[in-house]
C-alpha atoms as a PDB file:
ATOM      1  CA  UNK A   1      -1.343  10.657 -19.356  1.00  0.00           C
ATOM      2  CA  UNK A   2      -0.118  13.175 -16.839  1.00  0.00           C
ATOM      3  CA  UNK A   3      -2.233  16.070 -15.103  1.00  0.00           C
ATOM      4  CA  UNK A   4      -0.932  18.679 -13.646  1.00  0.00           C
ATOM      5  CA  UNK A   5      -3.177  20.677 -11.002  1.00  0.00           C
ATOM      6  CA  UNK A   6      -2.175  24.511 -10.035  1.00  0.00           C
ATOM      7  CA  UNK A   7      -4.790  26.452  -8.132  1.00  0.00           C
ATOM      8  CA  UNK A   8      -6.146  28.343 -11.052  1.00  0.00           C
ATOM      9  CA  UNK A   9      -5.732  25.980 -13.962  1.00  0.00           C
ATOM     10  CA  UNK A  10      -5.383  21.917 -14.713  1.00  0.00           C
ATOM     11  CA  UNK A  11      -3.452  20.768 -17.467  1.00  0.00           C
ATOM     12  CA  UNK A  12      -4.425  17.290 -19.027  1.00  0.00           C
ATOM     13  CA  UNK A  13      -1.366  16.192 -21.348  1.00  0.00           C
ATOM     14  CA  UNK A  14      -0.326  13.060 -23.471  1.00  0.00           C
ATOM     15  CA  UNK A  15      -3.620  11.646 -23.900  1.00  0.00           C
ATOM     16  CA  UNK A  16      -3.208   9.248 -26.867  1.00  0.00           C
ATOM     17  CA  UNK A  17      -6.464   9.129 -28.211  1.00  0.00           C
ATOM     18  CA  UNK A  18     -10.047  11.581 -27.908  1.00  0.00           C
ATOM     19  CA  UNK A  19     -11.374   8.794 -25.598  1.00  0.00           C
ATOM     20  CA  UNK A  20      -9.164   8.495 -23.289  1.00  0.00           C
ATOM     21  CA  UNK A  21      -9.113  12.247 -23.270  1.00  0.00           C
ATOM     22  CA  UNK A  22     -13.303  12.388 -22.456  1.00  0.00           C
ATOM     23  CA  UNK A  23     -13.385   9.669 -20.030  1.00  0.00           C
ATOM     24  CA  UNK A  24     -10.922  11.905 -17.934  1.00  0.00           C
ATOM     25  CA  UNK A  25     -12.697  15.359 -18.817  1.00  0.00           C
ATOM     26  CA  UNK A  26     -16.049  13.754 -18.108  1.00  0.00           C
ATOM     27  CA  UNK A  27     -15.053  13.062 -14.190  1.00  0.00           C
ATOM     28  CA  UNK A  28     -13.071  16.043 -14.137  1.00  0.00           C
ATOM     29  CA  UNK A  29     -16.014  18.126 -15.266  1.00  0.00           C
ATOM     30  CA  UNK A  30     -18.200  16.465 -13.027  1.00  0.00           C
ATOM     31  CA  UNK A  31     -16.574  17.865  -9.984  1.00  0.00           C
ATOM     32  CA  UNK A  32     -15.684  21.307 -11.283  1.00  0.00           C
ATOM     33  CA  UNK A  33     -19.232  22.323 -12.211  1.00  0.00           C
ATOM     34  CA  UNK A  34     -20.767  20.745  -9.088  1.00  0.00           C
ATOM     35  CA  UNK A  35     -18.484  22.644  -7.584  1.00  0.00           C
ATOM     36  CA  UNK A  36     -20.118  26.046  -9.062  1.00  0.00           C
ATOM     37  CA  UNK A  37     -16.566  26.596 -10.938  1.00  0.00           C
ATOM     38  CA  UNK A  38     -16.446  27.719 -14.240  1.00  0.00           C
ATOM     39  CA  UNK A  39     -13.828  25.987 -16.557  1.00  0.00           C
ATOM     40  CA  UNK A  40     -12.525  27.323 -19.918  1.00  0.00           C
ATOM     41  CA  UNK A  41     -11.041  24.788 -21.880  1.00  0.00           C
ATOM     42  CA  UNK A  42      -8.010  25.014 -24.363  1.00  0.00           C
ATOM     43  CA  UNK A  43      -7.431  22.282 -26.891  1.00  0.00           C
ATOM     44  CA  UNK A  44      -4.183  21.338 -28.400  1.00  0.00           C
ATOM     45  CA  UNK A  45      -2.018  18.751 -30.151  1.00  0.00           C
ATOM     46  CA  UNK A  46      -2.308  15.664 -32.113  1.00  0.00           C
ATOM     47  CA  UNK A  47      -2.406  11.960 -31.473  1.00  0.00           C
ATOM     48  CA  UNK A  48       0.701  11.391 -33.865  1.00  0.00           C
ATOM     49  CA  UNK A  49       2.837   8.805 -31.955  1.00  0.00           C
ATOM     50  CA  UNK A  50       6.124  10.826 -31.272  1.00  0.00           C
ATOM     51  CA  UNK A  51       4.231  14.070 -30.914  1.00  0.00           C
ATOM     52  CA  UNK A  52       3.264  14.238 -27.226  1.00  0.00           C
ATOM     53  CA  UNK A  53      -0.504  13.669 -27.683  1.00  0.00           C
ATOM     54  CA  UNK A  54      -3.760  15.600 -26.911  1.00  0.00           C
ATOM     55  CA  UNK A  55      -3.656  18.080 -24.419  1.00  0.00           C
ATOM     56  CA  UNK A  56      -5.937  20.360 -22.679  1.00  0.00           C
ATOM     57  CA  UNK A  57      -5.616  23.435 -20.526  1.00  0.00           C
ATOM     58  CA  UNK A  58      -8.730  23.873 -17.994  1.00  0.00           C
ATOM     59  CA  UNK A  59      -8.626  27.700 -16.780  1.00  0.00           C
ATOM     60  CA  UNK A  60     -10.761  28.589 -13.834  1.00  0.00           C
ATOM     61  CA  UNK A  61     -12.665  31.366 -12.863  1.00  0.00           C
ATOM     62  CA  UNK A  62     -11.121  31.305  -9.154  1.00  0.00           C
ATOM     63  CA  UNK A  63      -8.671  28.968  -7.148  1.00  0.00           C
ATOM     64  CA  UNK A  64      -9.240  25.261  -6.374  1.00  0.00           C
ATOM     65  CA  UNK A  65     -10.023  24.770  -2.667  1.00  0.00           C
ATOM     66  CA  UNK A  66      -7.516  22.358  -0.691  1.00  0.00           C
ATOM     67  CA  UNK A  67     -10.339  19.864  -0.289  1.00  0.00           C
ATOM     68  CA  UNK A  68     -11.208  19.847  -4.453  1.00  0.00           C
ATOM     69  CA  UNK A  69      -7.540  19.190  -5.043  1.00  0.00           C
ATOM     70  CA  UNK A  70      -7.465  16.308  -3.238  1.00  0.00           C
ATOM     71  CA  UNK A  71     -10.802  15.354  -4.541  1.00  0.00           C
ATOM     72  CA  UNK A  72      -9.076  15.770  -8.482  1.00  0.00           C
ATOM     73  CA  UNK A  73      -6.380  13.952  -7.504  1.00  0.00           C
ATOM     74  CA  UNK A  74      -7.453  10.908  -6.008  1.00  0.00           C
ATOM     75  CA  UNK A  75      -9.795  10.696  -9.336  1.00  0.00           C
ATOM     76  CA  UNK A  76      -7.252  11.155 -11.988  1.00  0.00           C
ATOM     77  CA  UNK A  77      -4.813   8.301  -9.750  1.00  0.00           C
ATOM     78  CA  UNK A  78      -7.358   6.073  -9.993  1.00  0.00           C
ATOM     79  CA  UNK A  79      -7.420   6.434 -13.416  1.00  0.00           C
ATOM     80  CA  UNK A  80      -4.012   5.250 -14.146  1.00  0.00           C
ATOM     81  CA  UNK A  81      -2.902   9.237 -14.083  1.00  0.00           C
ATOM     82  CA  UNK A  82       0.186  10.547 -12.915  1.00  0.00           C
ATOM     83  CA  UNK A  83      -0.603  13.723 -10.954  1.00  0.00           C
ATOM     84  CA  UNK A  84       1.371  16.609 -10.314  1.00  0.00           C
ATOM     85  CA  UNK A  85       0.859  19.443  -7.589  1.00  0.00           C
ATOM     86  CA  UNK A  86       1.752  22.659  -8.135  1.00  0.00           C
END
């Protein structure tokens, strides 16, 4: 799976299976909404082999701080996730 994190949105993608894809939104959720942001989340894609997998778009109702960035990514890392700052 890959993540990308921009300061208004995070973008989950190639998630092979719903599972994998809630473990990951389940932590990822946990921070944002202790955080007092407020995610709206976009769905997408299939778990056909040879079709990229699930993916999901996380908009936010303001920017990520510095510190929650850092926060995200250690998180997704140590979850096997390759993380990309934009």
């Amino acid at each position: 799976m890959i993540a990308r994190i921009e300061r208004r949105n995070i973008v989950l993608q190639e998630a092979s299976n719903y599972w994998e894809l809630r473990s990951v939104l389940d932590n990822v959720n946990q921070i944002l909404l202790s955080r007092k942001y407020k995610p709206t989340y976009f769905f997408q894609g299939t778990p056909v082999i040879g079709q990229g997998g699930f993916s999901v778009i996380i908009k936010l109702d303001r920017e990520l701080t510095e510190e929650d960035v850092r926060i995200l990514k250690r998180i997704l890392s140590s979850s096997g996730i390759n993380v990309v700052i934009k």
